[in-house]
Protein backbone atom coordinates (compact mmCIF):
# COMPACT_ATOMS: atom_id res chain seq x y z
CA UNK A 1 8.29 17.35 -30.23
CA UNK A 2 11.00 18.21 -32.32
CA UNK A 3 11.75 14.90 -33.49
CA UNK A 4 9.88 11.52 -33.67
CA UNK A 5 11.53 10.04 -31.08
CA UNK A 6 10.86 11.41 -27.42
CA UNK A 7 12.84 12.44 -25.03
CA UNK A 8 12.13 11.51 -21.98
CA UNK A 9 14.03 12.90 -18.35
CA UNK A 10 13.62 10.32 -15.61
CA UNK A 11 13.91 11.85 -11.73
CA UNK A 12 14.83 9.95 -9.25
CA UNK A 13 17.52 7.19 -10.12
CA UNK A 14 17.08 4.42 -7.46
CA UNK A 15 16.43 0.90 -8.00
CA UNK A 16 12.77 1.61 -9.85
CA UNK A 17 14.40 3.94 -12.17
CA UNK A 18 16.15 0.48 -14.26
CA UNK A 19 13.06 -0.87 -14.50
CA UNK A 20 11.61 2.39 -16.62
CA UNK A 21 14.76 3.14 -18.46
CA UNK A 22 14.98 -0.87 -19.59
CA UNK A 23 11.69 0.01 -20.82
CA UNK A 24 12.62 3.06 -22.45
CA UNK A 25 15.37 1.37 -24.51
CA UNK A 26 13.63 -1.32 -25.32
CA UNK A 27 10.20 1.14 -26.94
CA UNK A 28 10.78 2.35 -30.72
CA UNK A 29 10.56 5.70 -30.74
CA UNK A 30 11.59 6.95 -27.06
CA UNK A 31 15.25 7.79 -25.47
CA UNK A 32 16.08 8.47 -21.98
CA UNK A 33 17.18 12.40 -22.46
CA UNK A 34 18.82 12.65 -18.83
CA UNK A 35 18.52 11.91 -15.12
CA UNK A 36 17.78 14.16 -11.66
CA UNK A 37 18.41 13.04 -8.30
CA UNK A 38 19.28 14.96 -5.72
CA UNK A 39 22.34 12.71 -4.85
CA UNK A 40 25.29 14.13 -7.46
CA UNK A 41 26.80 10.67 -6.97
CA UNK A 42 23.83 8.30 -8.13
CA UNK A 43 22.76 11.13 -10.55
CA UNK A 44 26.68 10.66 -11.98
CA UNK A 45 26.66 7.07 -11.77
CA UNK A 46 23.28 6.09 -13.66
CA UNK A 47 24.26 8.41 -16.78
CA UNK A 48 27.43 6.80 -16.99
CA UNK A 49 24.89 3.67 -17.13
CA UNK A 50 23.03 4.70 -19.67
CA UNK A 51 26.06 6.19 -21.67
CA UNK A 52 26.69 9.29 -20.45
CA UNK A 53 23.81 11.21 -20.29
CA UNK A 54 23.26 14.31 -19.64
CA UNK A 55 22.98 14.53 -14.96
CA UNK A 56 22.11 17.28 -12.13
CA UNK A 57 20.52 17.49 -9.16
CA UNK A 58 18.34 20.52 -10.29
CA UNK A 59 15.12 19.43 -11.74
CA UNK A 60 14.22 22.96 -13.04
CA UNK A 61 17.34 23.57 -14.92
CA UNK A 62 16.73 19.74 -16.25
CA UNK A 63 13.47 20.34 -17.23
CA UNK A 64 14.45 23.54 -19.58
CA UNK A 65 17.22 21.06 -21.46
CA UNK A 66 16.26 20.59 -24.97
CA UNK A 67 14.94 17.63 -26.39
CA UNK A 68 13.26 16.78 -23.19
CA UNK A 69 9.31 16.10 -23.98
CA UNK A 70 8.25 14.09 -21.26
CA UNK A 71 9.28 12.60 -17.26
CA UNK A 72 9.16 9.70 -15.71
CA UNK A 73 9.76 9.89 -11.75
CA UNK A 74 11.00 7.73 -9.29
CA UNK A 75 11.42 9.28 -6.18
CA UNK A 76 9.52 9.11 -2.96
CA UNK A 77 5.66 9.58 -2.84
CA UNK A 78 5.64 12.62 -0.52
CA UNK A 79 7.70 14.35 -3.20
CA UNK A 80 5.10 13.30 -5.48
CA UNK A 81 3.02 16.67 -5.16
CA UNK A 82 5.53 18.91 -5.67
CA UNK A 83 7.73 17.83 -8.22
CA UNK A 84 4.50 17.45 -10.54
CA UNK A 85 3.16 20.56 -10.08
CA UNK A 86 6.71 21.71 -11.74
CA UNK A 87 6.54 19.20 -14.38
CA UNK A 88 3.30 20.67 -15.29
CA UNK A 89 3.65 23.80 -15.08
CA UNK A 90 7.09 23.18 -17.77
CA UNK A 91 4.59 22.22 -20.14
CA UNK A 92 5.78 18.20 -19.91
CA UNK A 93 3.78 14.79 -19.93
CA UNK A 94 4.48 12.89 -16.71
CA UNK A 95 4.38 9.54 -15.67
CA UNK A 96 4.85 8.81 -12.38
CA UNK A 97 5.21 6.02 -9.99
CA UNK A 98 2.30 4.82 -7.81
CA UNK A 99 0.92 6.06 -5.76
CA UNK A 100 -0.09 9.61 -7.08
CA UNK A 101 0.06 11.98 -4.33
CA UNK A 102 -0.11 10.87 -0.42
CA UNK A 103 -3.00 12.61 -0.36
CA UNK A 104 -6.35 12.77 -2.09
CA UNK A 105 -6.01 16.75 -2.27
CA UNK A 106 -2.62 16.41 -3.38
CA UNK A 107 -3.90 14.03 -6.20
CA UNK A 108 -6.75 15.74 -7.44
CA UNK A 109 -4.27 19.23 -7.44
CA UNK A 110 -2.24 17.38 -10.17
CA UNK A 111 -5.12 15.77 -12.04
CA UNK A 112 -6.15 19.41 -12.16
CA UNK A 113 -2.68 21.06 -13.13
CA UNK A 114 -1.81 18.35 -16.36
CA UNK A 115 -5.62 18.81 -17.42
CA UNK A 116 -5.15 22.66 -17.37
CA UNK A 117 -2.33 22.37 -19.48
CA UNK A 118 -3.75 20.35 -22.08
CA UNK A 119 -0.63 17.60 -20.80
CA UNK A 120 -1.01 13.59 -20.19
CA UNK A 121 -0.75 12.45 -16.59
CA UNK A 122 -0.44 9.14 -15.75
CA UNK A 123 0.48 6.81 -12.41
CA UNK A 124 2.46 3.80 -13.01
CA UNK A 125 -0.03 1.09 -11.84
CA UNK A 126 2.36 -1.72 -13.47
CA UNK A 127 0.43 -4.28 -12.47
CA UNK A 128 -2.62 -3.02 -14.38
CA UNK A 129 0.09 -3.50 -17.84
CA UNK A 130 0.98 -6.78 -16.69
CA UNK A 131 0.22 -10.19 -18.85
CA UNK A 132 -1.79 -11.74 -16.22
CA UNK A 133 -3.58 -8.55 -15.07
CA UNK A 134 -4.52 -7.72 -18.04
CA UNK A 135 -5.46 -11.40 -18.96
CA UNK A 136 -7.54 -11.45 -15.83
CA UNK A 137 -9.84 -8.27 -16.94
CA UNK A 138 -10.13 -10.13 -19.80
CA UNK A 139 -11.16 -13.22 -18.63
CA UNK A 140 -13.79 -11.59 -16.31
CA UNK A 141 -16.24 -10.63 -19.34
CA UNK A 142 -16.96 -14.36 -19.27
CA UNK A 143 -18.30 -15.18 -15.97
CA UNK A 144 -21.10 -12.92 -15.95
CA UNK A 145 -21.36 -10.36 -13.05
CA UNK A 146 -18.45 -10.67 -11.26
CA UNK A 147 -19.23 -10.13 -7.30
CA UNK A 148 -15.61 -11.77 -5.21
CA UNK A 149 -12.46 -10.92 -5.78
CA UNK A 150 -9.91 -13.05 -3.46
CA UNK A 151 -6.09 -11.63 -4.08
CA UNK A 152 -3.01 -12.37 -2.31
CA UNK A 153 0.60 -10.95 -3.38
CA UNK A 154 2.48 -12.71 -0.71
CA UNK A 155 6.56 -11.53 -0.92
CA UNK A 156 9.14 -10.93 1.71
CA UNK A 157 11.46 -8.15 2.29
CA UNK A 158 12.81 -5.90 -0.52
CA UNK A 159 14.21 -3.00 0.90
CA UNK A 160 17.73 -2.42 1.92
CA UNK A 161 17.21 -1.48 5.76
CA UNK A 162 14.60 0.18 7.93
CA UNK A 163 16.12 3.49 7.18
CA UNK A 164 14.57 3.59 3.75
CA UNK A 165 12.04 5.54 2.76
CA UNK A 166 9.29 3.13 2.20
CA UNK A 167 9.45 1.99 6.29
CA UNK A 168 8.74 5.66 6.70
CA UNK A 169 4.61 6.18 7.02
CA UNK A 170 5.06 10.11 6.98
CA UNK A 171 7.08 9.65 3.39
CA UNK A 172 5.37 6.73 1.91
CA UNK A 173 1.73 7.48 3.33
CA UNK A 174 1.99 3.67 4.47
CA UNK A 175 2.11 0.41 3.04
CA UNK A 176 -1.46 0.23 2.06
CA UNK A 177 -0.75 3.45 0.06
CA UNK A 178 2.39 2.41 -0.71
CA UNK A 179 2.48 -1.27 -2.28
CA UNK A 180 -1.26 -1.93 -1.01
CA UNK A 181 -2.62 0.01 -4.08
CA UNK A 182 -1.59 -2.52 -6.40
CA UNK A 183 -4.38 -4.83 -4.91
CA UNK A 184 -6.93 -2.42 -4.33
CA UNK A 185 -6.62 -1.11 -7.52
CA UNK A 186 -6.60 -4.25 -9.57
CA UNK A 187 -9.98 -5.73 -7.65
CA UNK A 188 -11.45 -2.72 -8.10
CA UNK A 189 -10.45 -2.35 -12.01
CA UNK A 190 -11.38 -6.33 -12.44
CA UNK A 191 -15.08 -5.88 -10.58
CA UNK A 192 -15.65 -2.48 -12.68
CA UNK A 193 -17.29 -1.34 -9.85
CA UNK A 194 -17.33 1.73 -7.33
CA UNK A 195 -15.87 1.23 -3.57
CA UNK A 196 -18.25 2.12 -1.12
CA UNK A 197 -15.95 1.19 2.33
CA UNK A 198 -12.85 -0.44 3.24
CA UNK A 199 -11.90 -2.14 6.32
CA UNK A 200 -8.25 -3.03 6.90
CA UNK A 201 -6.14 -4.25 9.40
CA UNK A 202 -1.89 -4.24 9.34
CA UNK A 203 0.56 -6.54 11.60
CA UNK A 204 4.11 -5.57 12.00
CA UNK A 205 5.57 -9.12 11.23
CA UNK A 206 9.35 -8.62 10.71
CA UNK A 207 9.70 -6.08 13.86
CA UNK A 208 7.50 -4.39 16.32
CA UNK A 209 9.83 -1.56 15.87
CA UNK A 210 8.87 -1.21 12.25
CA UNK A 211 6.99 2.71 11.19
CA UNK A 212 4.62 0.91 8.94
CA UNK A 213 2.98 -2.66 8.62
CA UNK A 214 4.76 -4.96 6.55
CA UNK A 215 1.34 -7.52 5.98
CA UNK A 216 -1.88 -6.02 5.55
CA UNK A 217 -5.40 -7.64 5.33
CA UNK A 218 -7.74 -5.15 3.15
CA UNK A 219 -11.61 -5.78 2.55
CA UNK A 220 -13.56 -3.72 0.40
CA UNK A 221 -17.03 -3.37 -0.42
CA UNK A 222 -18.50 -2.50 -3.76
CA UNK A 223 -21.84 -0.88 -5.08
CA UNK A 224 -23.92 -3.39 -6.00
CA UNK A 225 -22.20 -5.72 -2.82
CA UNK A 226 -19.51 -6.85 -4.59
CA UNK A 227 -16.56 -7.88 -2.35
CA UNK A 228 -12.91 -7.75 -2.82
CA UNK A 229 -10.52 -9.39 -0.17
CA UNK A 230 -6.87 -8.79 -0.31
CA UNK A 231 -3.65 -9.74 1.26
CA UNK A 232 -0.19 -8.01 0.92
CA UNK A 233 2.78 -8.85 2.33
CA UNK A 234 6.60 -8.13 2.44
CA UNK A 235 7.42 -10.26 5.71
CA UNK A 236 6.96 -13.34 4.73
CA UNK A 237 10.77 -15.40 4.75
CA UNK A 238 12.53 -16.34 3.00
CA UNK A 239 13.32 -13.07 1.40
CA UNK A 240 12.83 -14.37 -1.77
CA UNK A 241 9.35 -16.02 -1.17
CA UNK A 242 7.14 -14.76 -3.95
CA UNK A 243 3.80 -15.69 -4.19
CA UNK A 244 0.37 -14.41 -6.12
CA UNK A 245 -3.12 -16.15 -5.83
CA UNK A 246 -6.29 -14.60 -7.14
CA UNK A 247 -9.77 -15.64 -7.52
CA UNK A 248 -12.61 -13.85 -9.26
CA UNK A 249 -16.17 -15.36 -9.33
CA UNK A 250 -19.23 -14.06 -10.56
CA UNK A 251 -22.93 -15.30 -11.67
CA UNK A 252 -21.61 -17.47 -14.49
CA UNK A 253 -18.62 -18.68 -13.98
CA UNK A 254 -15.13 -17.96 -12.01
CA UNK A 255 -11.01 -17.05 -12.96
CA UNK A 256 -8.32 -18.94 -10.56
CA UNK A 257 -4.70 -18.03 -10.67
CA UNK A 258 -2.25 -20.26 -7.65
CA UNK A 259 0.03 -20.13 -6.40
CA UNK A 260 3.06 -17.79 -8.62
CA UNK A 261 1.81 -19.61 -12.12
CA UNK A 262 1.13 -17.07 -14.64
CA UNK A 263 -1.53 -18.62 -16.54
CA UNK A 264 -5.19 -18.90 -14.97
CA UNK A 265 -8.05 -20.95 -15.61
CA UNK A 266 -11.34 -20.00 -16.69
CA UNK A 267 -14.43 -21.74 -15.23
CA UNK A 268 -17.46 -21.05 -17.17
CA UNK A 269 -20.50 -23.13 -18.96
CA UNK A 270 -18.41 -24.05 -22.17
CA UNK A 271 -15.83 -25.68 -19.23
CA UNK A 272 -12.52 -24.93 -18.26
CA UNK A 273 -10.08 -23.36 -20.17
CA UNK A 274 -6.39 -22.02 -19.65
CA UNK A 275 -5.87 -18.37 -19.93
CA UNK A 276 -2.60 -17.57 -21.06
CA UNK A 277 -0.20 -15.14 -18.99
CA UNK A 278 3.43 -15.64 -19.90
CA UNK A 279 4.62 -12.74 -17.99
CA UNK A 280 5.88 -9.83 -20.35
CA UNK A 281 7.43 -7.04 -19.46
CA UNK A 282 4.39 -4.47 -17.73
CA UNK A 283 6.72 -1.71 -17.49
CA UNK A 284 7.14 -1.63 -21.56
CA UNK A 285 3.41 -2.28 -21.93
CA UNK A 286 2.79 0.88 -19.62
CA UNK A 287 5.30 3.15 -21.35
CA UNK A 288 3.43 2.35 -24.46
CA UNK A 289 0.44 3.15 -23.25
CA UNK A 290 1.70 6.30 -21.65
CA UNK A 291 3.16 7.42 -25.26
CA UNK A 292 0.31 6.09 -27.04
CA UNK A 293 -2.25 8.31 -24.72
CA UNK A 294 0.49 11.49 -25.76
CA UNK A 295 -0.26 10.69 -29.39
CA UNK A 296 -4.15 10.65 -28.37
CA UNK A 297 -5.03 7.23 -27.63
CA UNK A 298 -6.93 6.45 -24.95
CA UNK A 299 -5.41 6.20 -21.26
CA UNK A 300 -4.54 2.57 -20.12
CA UNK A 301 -5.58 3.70 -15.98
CA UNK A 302 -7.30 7.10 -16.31
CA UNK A 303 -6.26 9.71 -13.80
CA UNK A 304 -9.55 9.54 -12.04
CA UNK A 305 -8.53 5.78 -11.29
CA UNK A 306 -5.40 6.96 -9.62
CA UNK A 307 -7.05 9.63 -7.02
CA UNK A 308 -9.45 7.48 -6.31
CA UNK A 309 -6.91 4.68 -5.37
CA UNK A 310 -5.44 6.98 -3.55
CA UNK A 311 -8.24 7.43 -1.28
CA UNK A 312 -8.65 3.55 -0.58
CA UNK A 313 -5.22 3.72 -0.04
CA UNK A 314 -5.72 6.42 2.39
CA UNK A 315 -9.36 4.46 3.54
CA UNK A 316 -7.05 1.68 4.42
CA UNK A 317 -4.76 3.11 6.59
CA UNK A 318 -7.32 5.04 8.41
CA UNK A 319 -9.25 1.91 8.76
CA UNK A 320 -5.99 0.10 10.37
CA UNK A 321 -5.43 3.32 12.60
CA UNK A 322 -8.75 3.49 14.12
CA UNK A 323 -10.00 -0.26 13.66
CA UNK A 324 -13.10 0.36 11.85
CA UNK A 325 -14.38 0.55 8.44
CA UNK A 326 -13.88 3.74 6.26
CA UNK A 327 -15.83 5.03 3.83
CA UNK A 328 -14.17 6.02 0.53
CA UNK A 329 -16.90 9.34 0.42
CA UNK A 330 -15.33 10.50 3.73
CA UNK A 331 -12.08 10.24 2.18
CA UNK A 332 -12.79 11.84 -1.00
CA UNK A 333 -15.06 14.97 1.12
């Protein structure tokens, strides 16, 4: 880098992109050095948000600006594969949104291209940066062997219409790809175990006419026979309903979060105790990471956690399509 501040080019300026360039401006040390979207208009409209930065539509020609180190992107997850493989191939650290390909081949072909290139890859698992995830893997060190995780993130709808993108199974890969992967990622990263199967099954609760299922029931099973059960939802009404509920037990002791609170209490053989969540803002905490891993820290997720919840994202939606249990092997083979 030329300077000690990074530059960083975010692609893709829909409603996720605020949520990484808040982030941006409020990190010491990083600056948003432009925006790419293929729409001239929202490309024009977020640099005049962020003060007139630098805009186009053409990532390549974005990519070559100077003072652009790094890329965040924001745009939808079948574009995931492609755009990468040009971010790497410029020579630039990426993060990019969950999930990180559509595909498991797709995935492990841009795990392959950053670690070529000697460049830092990483998939923006928020939840993994969040206070009470984070709090949660904490906690867990203090029940023993953990062997049940029960997680709910119960919401209702988000998007604008069923015309966008996300209702869209051939651009999004699905729910449980899509949003899903939060879950299935967090269990898995909370158990520190391998998944062996999952079994899933989707409703379309807000229409039948919807492309993808809007509440999803995933189960997952673990070497060693751990178990994680998990429940995601973006029809539940009203639209603003927001709900999380988690439970963790294991052979000494157990974590309980209900309901939305933030803070979770710890069950073990000293009694109960409060484990304090207050929020905090997981999209800062992950850019940090992300810049931290650039200066040689270690990763927060490691790219091998983000193919691999790919393929129980995948696992999922196979399991919902054909009504019986998928193994993660056959999705990975």
């Amino acid at each position: 880098m030329a300077t000690d501040t990074i530059g960083i080019l975010l692609v893709g300026a829909g409603f996720i992109a605020d949520a990484h360039s808040a982030a941006v401006s409020a990190t010491p040390g990083a600056r948003i050095a432009g925006i790419v979207d293929t729409d001239a208009g929202r490309a024009a409209a977020f640099a005049r948000s962020q003060g007139g930065i630098p805009h186009t539509g053409d990532l390549a020609a974005a990519l070559a600006w100077p003072g652009v180190d790094a890329v965040i992107v924001c745009t939808p997850n079948h574009t995931h594969a492609g755009i990468g493989a040009a971010i790497a191939a410029a020579g630039k650290h990426l993060l990019i949104e969950k999930p990180l390909a559509t595909t498991v081949a797709d995935a492990r072909a841009l795990q392959a291209a950053f670690d070529d290139n000697g460049l830092v890859l990483a998939a923006a698992h928020t939840h993994r940066a969040y206070d009470y995830g984070r709090a949660v893997k904490d906690a867990v060190a203090g029940i023993g062997t953990p062997f049940l995780v029960r997680l709910a993130i119960l919401g209702g709808w988000i998007w604008p219409d069923w015309s966008a993108w996300v209702a869209d199974p051939a651009r999004s890969g699905g729910h449980a790809l899509h949003n899903g992967v939060h879950l299935l990622d967090l269990a898995t990263w909370w158990l520190g175990a391998e998944p062996v199967e999952v079994r899933a099954r989707g409703r379309k609760q807000t229409a039948a006419e919807l492309g993808i299922y809007d509440y999803l029931e995933m189960v997952v099973t673990y070497e060693g026979g751990a178990t994680a059960v998990c429940e995601m939802s973006r029809a539940h009404r009203p639209g603003s309903f927001n709900q999380r509920e988690l439970f963790v037990a294991g052979t000494g002791g157990v974590v309980r979060q209900d309901w939305d609170g933030e803070s979770a209490v710890l069950f073990a053989e000293g009694g109960p105790a409060l484990v304090p969540a207050a929020g905090g803002n997981g999209f800062a905490v992950q850019l940090r990471a992300w810049l931290d891993t650039i200066a040689g820290a270690p990763p927060l997720m490691p790219v091998s956690d983000a193919v691999r919840a790919v393929a129980m994202g995948v696992a999922a939606e196979r399991s919902i399509a054909t009504g019986e249990a998928v193994r993660i092997e056959e999705v990975l083979a």
